[in-house]
N, C-alpha and C. Protein backbone atom coordinates (compact mmCIF):
# COMPACT_ATOMS: atom_id res chain seq x y z
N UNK A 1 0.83 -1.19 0.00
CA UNK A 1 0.00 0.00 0.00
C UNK A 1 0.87 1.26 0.00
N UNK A 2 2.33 1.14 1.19
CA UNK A 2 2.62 2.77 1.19
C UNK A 2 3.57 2.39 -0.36
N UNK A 3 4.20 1.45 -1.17
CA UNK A 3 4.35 1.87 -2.28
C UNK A 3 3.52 2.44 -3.63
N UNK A 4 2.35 1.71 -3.57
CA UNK A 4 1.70 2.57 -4.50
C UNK A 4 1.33 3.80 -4.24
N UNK A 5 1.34 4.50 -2.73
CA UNK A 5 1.09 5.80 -2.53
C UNK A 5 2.40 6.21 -3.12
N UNK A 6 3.28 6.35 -3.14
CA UNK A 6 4.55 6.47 -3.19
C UNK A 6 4.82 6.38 -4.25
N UNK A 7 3.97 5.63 -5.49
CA UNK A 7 4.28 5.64 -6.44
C UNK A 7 3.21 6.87 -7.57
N UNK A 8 2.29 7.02 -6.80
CA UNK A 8 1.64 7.66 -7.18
C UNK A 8 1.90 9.24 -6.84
N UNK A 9 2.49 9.79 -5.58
CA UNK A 9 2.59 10.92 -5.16
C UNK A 9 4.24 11.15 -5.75
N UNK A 10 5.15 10.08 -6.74
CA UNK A 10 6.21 10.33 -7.39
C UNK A 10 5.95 10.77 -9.01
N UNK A 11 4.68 10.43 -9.22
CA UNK A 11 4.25 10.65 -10.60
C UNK A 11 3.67 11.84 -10.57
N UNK A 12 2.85 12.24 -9.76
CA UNK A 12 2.03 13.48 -9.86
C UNK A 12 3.83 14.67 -9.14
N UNK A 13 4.49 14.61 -8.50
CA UNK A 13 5.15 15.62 -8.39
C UNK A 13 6.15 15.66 -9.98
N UNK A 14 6.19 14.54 -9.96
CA UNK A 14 7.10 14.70 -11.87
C UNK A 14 6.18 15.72 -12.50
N UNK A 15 4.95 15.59 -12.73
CA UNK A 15 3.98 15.82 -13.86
C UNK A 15 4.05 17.23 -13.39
N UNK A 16 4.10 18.25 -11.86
CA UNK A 16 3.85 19.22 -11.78
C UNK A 16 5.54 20.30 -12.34
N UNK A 17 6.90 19.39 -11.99
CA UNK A 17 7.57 20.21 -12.83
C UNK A 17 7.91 19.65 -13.59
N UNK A 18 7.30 19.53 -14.88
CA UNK A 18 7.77 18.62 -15.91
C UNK A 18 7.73 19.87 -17.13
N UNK A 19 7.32 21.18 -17.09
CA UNK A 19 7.67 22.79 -17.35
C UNK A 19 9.28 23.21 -17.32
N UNK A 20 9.91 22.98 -16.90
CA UNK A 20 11.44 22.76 -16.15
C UNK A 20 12.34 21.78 -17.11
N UNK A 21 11.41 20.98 -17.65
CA UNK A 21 12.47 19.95 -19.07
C UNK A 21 12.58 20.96 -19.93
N UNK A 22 11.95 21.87 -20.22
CA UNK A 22 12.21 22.46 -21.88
C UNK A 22 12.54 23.81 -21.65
N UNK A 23 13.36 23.97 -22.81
CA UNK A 23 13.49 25.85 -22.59
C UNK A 23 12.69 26.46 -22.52
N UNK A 24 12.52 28.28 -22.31
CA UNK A 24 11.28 28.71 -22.68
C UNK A 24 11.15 28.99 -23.99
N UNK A 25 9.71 29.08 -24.03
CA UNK A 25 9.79 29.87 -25.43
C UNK A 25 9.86 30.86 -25.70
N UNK A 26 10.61 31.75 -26.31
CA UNK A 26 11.48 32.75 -26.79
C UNK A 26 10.68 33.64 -28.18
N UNK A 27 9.94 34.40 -28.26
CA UNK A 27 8.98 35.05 -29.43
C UNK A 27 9.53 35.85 -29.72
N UNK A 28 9.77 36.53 -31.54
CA UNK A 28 10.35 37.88 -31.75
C UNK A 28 9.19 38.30 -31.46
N UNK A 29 9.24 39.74 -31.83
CA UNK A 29 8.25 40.92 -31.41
C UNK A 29 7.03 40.77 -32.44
N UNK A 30 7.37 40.57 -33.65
CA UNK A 30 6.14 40.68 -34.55
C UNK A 30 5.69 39.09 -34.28
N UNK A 31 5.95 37.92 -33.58
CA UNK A 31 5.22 37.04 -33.33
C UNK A 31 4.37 37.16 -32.08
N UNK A 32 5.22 38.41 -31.19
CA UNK A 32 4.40 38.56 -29.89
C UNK A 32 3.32 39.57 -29.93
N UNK A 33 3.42 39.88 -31.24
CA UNK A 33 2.39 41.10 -31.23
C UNK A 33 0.63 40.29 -31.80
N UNK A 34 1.15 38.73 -32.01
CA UNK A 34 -0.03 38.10 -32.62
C UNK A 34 -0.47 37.44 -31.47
N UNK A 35 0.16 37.11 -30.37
CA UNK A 35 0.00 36.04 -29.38
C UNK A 35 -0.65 36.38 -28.23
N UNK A 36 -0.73 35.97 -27.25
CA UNK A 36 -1.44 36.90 -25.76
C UNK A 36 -0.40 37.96 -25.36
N UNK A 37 0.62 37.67 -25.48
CA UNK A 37 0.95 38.64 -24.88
C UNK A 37 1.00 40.08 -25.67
N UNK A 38 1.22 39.73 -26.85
CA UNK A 38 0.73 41.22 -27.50
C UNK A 38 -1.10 41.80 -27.64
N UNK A 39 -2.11 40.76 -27.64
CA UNK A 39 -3.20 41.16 -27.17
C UNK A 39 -3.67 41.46 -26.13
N UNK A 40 -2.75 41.17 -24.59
CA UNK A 40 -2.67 41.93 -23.89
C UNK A 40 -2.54 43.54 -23.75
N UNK A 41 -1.17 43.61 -24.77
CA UNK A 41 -0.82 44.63 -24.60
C UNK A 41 -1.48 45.83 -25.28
N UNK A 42 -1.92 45.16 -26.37
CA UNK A 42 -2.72 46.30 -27.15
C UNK A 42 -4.22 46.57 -26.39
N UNK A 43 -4.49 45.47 -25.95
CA UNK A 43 -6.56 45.79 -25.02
C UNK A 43 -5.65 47.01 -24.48
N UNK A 44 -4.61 47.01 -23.68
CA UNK A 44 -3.99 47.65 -22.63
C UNK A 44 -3.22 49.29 -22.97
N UNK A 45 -3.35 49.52 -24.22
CA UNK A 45 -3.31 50.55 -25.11
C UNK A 45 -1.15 50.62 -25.40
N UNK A 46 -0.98 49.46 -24.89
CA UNK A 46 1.09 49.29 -25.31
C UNK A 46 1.03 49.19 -26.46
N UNK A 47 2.65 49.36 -26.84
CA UNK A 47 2.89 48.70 -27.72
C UNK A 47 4.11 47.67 -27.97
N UNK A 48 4.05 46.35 -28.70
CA UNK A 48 5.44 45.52 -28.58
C UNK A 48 6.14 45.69 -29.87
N UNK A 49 7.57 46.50 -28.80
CA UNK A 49 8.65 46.55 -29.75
C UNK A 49 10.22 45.95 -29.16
N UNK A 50 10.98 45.70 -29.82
CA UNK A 50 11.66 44.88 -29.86
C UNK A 50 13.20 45.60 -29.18
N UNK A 51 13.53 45.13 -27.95
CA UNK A 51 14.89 45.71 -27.04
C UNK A 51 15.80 46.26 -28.11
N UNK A 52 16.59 47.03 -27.29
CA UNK A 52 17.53 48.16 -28.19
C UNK A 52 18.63 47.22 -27.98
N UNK A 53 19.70 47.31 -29.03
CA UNK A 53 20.52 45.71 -28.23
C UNK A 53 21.55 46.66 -27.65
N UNK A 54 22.32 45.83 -26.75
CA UNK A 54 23.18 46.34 -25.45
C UNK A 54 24.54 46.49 -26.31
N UNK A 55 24.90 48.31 -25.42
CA UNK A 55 26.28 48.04 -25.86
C UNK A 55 27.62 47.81 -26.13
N UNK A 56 28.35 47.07 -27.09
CA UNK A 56 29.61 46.06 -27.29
C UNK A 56 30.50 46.51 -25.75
N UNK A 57 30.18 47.84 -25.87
CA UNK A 57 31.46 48.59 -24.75
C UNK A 57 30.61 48.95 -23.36
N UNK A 58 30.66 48.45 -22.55
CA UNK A 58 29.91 49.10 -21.34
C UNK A 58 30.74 50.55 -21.35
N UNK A 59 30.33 51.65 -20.73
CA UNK A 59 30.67 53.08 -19.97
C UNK A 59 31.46 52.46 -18.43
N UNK A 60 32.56 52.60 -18.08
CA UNK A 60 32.98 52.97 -16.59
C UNK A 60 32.17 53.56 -15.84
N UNK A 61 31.15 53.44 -14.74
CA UNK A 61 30.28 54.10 -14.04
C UNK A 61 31.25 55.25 -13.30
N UNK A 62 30.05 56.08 -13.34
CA UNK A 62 31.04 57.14 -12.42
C UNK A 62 31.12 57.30 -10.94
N UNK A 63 31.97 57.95 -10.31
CA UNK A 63 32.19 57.88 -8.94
C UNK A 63 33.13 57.20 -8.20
N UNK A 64 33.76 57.44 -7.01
CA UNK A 64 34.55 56.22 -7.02
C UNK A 64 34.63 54.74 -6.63
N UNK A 65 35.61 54.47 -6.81
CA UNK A 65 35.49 52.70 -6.83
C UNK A 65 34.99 52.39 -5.48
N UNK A 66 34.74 51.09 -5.08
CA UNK A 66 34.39 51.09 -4.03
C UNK A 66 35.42 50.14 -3.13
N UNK A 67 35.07 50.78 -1.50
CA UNK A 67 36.29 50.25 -1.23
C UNK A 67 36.75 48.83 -0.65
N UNK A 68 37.68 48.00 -0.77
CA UNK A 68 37.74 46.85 -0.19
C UNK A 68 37.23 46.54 1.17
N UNK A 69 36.84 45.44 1.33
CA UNK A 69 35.79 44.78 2.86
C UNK A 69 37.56 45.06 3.96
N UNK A 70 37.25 45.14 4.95
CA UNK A 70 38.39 45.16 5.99
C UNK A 70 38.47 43.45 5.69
N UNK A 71 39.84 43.53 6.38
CA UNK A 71 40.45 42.10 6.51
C UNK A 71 40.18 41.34 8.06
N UNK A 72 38.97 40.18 8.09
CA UNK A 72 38.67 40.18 9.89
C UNK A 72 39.77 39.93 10.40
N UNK A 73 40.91 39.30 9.91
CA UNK A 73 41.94 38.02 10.70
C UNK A 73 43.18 38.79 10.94
């Protein structure tokens, strides 16, 4: 008996992350603009457009560095 519980409460926790096997799915913008999440956005008066891409060179932030943790020992 406690194996078939056991076998049963091992199947149903598989089945709940079994979301976790696959990548996500990944939409360009003109596919997200057909899907929920762009009919979201439009009921919602947005609009979906597509990230500015990041750039090659970060900027040095300004100010100064920060300073090393003390040494406890």
């Amino acid at each position: 008996m406690a194996a078939a519980i056991s076998l049963v409460c091992i199947v149903v926790l598989t089945m709940q992350i079994r979301d976790r096997w696959h990548p996500p799915e990944i939409k360009t913008p003109d596919e997200a603009a057909y899907a929920m999440t762009g009919k979201v956005a439009h009921a919602a008066g947005a609009q979906v457009l597509p990230t500015e891409p990041s750039l090659s060179v970060e900027p040095t932030p300004a100010g100064p560095k920060p300073a090393q943790p003390a040494n406890p020992n």
